[in-house]
N, C-alpha and C. Protein backbone atom coordinates (compact mmCIF):
# COMPACT_ATOMS: atom_id res chain seq x y z
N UNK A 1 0.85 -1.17 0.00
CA UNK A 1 0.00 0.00 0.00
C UNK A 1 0.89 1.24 0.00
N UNK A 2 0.43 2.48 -0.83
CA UNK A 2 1.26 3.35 -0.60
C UNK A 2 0.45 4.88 -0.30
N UNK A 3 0.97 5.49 0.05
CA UNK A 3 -0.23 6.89 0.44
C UNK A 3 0.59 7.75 -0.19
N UNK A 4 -0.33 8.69 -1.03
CA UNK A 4 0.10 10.04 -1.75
C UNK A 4 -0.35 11.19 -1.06
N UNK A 5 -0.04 12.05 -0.96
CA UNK A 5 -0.63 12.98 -0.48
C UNK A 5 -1.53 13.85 -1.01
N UNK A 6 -2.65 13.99 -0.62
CA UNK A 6 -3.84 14.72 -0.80
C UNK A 6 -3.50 15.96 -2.07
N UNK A 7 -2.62 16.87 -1.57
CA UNK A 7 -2.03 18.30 -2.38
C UNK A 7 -2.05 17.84 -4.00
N UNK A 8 -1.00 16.32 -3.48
CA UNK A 8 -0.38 15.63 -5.03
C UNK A 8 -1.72 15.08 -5.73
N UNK A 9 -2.17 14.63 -5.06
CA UNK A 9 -3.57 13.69 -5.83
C UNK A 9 -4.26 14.99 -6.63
N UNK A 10 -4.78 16.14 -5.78
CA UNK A 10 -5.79 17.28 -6.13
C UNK A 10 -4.96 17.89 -7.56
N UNK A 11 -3.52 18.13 -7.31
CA UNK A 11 -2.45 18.48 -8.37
C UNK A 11 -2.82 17.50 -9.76
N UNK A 12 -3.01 16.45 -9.96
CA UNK A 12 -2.99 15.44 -10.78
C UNK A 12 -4.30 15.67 -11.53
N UNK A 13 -5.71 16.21 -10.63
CA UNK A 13 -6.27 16.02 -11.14
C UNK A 13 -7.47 14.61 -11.17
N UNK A 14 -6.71 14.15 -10.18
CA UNK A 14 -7.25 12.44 -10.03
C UNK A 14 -8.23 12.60 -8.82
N UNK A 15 -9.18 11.58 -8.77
CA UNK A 15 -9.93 11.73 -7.64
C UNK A 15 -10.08 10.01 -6.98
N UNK A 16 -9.16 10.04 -5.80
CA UNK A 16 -8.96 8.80 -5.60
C UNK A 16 -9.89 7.27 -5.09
N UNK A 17 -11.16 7.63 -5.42
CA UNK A 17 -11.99 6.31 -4.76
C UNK A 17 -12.82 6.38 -6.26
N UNK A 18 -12.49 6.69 -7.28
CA UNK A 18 -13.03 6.72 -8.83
C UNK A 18 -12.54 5.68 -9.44
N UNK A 19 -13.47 4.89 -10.37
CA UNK A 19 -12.26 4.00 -10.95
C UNK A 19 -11.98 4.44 -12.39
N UNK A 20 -12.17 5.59 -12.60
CA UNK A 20 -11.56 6.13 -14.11
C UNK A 20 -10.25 6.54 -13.80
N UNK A 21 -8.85 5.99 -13.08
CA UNK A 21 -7.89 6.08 -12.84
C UNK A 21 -7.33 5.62 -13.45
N UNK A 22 -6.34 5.61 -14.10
CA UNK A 22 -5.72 4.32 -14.79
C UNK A 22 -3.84 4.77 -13.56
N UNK A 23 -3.57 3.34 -13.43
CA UNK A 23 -2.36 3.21 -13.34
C UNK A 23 -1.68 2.27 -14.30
N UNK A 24 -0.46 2.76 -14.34
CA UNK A 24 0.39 2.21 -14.85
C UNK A 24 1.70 2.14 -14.67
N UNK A 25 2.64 0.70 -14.77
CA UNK A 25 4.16 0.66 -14.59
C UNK A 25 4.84 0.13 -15.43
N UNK A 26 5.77 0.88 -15.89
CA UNK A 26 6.68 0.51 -17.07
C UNK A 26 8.11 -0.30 -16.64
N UNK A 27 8.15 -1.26 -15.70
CA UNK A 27 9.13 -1.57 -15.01
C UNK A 27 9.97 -0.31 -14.59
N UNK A 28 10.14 0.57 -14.43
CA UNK A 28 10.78 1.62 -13.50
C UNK A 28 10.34 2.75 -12.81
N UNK A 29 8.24 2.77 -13.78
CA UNK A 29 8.25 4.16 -12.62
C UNK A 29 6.63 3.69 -12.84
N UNK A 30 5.62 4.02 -12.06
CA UNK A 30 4.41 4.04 -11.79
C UNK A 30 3.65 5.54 -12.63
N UNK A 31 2.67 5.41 -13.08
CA UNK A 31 2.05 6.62 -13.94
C UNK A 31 0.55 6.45 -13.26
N UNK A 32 0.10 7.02 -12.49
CA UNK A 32 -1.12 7.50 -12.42
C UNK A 32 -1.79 8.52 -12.97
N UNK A 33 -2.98 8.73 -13.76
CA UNK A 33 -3.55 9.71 -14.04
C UNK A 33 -4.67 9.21 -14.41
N UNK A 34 -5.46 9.96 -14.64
CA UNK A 34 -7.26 10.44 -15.02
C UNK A 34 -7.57 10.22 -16.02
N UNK A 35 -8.21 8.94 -16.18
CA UNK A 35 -8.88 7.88 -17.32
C UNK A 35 -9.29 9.35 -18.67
N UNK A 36 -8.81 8.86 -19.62
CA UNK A 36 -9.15 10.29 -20.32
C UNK A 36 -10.57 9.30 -21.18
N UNK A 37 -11.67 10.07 -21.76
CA UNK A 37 -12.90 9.98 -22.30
C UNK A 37 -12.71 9.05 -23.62
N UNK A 38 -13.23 8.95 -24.20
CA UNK A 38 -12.82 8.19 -25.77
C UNK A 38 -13.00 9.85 -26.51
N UNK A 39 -13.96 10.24 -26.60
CA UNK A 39 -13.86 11.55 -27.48
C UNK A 39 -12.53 12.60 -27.11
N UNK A 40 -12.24 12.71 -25.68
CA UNK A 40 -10.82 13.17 -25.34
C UNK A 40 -9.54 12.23 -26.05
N UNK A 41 -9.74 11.35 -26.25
CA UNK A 41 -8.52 10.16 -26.79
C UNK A 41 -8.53 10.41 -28.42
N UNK A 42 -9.74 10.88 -28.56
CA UNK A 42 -9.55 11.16 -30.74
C UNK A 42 -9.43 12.24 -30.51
N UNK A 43 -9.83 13.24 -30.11
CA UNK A 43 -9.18 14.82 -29.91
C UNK A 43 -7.93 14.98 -30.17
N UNK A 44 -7.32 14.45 -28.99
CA UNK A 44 -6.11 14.46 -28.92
C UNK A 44 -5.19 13.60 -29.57
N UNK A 45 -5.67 12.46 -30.38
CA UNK A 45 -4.80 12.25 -31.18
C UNK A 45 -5.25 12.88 -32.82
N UNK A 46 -6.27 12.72 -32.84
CA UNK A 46 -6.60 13.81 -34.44
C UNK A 46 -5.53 15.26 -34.53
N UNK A 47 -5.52 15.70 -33.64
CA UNK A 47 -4.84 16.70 -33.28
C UNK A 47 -3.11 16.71 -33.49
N UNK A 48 -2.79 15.27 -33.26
CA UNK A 48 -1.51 15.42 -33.95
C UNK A 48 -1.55 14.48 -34.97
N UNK A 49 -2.71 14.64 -36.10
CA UNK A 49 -2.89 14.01 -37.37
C UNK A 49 -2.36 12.72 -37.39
N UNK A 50 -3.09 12.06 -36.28
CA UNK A 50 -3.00 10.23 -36.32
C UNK A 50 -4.84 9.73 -36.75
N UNK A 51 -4.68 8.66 -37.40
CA UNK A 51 -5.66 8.11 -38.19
C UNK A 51 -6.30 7.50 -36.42
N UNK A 52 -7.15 7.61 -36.74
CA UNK A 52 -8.32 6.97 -35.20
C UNK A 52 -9.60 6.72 -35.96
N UNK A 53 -10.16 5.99 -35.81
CA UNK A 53 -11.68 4.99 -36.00
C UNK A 53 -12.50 4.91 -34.71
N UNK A 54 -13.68 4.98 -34.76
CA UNK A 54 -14.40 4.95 -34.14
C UNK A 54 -15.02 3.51 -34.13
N UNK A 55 -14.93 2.59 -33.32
CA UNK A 55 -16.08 1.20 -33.55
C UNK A 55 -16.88 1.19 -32.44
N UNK A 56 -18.18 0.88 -33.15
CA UNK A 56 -19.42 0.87 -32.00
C UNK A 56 -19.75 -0.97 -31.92
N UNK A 57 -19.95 -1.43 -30.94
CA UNK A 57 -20.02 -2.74 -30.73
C UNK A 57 -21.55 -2.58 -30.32
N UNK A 58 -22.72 -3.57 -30.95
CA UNK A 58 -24.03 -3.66 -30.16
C UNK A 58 -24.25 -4.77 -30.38
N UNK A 59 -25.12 -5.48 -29.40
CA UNK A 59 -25.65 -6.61 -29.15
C UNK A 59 -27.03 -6.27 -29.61
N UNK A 60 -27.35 -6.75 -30.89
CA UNK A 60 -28.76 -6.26 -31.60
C UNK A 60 -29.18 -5.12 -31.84
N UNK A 61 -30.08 -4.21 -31.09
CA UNK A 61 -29.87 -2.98 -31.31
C UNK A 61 -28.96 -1.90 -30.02
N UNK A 62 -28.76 -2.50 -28.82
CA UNK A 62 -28.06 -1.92 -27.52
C UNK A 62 -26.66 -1.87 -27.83
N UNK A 63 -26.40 -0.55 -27.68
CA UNK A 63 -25.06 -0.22 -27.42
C UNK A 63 -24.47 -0.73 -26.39
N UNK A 64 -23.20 -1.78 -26.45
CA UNK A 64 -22.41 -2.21 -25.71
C UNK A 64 -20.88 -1.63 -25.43
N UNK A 65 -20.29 -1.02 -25.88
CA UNK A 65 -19.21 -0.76 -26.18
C UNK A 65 -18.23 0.39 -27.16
N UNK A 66 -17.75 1.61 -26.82
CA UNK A 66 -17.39 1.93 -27.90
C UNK A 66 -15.74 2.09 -27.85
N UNK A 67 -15.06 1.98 -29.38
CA UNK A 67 -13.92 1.68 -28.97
C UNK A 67 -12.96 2.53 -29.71
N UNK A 68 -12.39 3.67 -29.67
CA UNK A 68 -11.59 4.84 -30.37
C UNK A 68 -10.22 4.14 -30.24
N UNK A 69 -9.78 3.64 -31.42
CA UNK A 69 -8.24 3.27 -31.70
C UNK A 69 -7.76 4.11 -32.78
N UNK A 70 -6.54 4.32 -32.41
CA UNK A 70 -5.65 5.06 -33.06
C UNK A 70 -4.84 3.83 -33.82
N UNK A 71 -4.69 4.20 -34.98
CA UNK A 71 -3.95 3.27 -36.19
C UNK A 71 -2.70 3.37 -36.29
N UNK A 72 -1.93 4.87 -36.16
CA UNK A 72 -0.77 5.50 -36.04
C UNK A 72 -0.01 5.06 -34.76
N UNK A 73 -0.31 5.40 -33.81
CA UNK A 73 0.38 4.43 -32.17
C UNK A 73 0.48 3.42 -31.75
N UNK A 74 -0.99 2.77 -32.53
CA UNK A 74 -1.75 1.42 -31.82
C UNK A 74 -2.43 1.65 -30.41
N UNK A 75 -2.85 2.53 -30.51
CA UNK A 75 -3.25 3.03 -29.09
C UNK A 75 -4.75 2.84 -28.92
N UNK A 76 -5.40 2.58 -27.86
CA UNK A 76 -7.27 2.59 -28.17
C UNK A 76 -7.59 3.23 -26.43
N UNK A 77 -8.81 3.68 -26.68
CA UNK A 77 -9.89 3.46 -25.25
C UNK A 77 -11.14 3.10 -25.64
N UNK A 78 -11.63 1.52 -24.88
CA UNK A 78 -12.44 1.69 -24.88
C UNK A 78 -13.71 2.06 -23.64
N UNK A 79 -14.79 2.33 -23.99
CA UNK A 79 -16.15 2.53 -22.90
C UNK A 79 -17.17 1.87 -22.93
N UNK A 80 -17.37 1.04 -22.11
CA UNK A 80 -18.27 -0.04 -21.62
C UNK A 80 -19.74 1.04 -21.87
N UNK A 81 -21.06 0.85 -22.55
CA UNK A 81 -21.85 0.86 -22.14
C UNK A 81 -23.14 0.02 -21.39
N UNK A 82 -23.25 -0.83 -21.06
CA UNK A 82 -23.62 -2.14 -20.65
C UNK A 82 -22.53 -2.72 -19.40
N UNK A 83 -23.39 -2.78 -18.34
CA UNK A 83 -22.94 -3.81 -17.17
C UNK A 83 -22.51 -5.25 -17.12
N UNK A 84 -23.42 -5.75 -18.44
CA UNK A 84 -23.31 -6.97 -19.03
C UNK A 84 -21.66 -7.33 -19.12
N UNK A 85 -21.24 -7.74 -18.94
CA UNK A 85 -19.72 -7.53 -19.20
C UNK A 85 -19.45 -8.87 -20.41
N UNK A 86 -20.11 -10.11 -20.59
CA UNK A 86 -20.41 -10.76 -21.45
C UNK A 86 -20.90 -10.03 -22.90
N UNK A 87 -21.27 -9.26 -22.75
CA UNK A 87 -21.84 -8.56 -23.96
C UNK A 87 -20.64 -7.47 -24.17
N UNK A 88 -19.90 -7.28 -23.77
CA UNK A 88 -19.30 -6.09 -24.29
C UNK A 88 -17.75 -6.49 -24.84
N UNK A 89 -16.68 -5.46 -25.52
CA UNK A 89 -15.65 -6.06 -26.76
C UNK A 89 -15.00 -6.89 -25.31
N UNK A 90 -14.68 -6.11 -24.28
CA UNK A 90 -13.03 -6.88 -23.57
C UNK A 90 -13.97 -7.55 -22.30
N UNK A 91 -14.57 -8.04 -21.98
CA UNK A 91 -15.00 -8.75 -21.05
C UNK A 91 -14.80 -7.54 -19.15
N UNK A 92 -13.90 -8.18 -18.67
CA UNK A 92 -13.52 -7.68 -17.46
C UNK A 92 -12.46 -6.50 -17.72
N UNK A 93 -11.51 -6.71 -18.64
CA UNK A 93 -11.00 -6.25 -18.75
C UNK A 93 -10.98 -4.04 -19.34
N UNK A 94 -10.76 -3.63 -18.49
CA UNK A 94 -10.65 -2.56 -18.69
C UNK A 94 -10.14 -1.11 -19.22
N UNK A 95 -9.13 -1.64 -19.03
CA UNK A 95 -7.77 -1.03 -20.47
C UNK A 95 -7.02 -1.64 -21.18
N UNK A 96 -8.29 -2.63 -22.33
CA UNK A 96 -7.47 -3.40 -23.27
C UNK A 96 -6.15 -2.73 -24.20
N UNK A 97 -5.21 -3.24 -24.78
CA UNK A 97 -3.90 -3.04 -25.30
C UNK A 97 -4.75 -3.34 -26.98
N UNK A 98 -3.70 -3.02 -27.58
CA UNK A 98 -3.80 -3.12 -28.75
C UNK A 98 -3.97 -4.52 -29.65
N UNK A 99 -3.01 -5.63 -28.92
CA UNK A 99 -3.09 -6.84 -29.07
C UNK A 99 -4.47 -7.51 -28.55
N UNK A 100 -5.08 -6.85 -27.58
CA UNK A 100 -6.11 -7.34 -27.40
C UNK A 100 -7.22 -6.86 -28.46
N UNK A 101 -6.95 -5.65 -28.37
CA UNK A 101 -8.31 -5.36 -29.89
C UNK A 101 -8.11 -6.06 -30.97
N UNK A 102 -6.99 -6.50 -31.35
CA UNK A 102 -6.88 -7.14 -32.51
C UNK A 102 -7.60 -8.54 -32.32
N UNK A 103 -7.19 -9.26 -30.98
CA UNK A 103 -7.82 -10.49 -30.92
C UNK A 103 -9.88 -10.42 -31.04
N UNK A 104 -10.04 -9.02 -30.73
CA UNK A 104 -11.39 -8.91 -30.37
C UNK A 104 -11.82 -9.12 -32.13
N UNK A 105 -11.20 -8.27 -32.73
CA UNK A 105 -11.29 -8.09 -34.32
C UNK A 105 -11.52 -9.27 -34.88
N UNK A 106 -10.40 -10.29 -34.51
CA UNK A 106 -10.48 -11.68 -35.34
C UNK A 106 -11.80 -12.52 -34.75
N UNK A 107 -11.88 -12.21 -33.50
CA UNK A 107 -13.08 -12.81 -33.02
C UNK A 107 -14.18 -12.98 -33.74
N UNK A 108 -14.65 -11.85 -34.18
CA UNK A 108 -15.52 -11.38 -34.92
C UNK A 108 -15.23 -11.51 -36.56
N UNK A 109 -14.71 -12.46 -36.76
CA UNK A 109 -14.34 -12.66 -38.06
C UNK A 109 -14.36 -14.43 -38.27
N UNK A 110 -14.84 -15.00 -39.50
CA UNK A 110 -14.89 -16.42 -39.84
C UNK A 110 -13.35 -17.17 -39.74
N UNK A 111 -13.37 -17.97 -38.60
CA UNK A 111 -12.15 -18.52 -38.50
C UNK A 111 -10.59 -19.04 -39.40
N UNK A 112 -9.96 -18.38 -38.92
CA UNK A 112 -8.59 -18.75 -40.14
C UNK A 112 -8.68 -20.25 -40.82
N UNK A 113 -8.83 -21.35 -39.81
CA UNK A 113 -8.95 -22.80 -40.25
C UNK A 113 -10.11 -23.12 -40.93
N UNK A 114 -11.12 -21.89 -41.47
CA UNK A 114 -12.30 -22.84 -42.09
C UNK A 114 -11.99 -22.83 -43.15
N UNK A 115 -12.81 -24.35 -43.85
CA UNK A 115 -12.71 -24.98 -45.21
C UNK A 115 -13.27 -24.37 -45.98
N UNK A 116 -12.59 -23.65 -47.06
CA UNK A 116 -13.38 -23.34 -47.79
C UNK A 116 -13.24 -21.48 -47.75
N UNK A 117 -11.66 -21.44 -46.53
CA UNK A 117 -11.55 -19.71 -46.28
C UNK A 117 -11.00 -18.93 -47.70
N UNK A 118 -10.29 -19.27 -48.60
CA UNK A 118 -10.31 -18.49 -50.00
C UNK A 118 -11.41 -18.24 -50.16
N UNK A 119 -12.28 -19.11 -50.45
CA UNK A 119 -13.33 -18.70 -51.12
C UNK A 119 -14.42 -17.54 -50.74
N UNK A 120 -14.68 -17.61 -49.61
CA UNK A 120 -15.18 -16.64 -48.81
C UNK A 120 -14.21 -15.46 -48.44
N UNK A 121 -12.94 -15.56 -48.72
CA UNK A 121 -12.31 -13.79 -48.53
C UNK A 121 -12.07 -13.37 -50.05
N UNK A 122 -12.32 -14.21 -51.00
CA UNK A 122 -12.54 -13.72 -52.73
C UNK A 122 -14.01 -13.57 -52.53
N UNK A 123 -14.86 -13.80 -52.08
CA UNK A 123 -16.55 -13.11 -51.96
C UNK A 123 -16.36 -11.39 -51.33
N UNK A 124 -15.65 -11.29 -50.74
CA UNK A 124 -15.41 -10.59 -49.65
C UNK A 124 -14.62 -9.18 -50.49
N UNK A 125 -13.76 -10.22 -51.53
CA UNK A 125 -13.14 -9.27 -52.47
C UNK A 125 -11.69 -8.72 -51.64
N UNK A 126 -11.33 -9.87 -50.93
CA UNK A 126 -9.76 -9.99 -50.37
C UNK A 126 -8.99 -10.62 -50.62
N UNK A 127 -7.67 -10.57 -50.54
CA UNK A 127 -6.96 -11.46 -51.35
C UNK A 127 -5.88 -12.43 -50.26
N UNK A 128 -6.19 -11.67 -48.95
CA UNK A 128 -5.40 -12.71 -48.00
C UNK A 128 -6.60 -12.54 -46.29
N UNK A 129 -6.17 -12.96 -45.44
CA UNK A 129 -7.12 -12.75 -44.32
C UNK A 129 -6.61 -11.59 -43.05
N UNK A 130 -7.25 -10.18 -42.86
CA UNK A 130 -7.09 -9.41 -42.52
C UNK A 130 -8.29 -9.14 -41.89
N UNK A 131 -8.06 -9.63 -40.17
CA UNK A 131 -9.51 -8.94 -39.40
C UNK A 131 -10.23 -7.62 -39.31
N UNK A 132 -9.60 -6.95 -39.92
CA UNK A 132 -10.15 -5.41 -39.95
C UNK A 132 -10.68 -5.03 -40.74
N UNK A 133 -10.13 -5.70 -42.04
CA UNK A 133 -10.78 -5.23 -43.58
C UNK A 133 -12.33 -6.17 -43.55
N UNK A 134 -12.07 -7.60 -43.16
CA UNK A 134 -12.90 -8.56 -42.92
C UNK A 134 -14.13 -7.63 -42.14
N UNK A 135 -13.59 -7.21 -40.86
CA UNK A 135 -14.89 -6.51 -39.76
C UNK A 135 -15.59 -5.42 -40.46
N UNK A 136 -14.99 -4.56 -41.52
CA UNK A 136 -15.70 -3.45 -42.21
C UNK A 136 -16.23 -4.08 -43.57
N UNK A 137 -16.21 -5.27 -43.70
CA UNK A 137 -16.99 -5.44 -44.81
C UNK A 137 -17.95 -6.05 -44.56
N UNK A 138 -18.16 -6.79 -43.39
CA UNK A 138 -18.87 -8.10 -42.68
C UNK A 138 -20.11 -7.23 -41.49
N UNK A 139 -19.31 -6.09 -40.98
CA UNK A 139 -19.55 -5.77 -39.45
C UNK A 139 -19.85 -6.51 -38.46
N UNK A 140 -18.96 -7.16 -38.38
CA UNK A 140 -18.15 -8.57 -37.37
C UNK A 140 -19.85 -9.39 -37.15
N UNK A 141 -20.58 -9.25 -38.15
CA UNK A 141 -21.52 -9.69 -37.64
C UNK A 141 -21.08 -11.84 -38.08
N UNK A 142 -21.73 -12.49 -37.08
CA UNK A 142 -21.52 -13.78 -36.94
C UNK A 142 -22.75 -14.63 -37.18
N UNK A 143 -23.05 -15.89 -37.21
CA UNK A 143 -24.08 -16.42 -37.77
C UNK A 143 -24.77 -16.98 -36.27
N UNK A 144 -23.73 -16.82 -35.69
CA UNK A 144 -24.11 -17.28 -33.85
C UNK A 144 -24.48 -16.57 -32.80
N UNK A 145 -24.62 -15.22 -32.90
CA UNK A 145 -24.99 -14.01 -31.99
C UNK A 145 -25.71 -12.70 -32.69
N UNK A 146 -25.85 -12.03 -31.76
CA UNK A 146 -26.82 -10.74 -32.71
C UNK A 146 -26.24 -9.26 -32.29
N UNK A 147 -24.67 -9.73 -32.23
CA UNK A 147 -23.83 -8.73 -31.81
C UNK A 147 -22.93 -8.40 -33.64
N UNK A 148 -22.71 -6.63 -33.32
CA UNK A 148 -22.31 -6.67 -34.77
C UNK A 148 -21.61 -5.32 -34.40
N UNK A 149 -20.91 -4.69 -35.49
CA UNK A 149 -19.88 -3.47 -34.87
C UNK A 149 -20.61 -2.59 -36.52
N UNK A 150 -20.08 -0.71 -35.82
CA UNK A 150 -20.35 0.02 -36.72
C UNK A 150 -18.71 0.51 -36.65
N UNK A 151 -18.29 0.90 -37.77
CA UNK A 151 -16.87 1.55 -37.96
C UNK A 151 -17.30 3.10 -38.45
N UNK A 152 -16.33 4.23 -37.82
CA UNK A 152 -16.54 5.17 -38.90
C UNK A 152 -14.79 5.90 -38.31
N UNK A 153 -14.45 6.33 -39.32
CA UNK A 153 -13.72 7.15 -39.16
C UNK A 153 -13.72 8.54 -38.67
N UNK A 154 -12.87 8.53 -37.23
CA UNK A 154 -13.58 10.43 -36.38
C UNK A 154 -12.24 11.14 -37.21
N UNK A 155 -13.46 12.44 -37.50
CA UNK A 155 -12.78 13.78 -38.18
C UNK A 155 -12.77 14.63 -37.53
């Protein structure tokens, strides 16, 4: 356990019994600060002319999830709308990484090992298997759930 002092916390900006905190440690130093918004996260990276997408995740018609990744960093936030935590892109998880969105991506895409995968990414009008191009042509929609994603690019 460690105690900061009140002055430092108010200084930061952070409000300490919130869980829009994020910490973080890079093996040598600890980073606390104040969960920034998804519309604060494309702001600020539009702003230094990095490509960011907007994906909306819903379970039929309910918004579950929205997820602002940056293409240029690999950077994302996403925001849970739904308690459901089954229904939404990262499960428990709360400040998925980039590797994790990607796994979310393929998720939502017809498995690498199925028979018969040329043929269906030449329907598709692809020429190799790429979960992203796949999710914007498909909108990760699946033949097994009634969950499906909207993409748009924020300007």
């Amino acid at each position: 356990k460690v105690s900061i002092p009140s002055a430092l916390v108010a200084a930061m900006g952070v409000e300490c019994y919130k869980k829009e905190n994020e910490i973080q440690f890079n093996s040598e130093q600890i980073v606390i600060k104040k969960k920034m918004s998804g519309k604060e996260f494309a702001e600020q990276k539009k702003s230094k002319q990095h490509h960011v997408k907007c994906f909306k995740y819903y379970n039929g018609h309910a918004l579950c999830t929205v997820i602002y990744a940056d293409f240029t960093d690999k950077t994302l936030v996403a925001e849970n709308h739904t308690d459901f935590l089954v229904k939404t892109a990262f499960g428990q998880k709360s400040t998925p990484n980039w590797d994790d969105f990607m796994a979310f991506l393929e998720e939502r895409c017809v498995p690498r090992q199925r028979e018969g995968l040329q043929d269906y990414l030449e329907a598709l009008g692809l020429d190799h298997y790429d979960p992203l191009e796949i999710v914007l042509r498909t909108e990760g929609r699946m033949a097994e759930d009634q969950q499906w994603l909207s993409v748009e690019d924020v300007k």
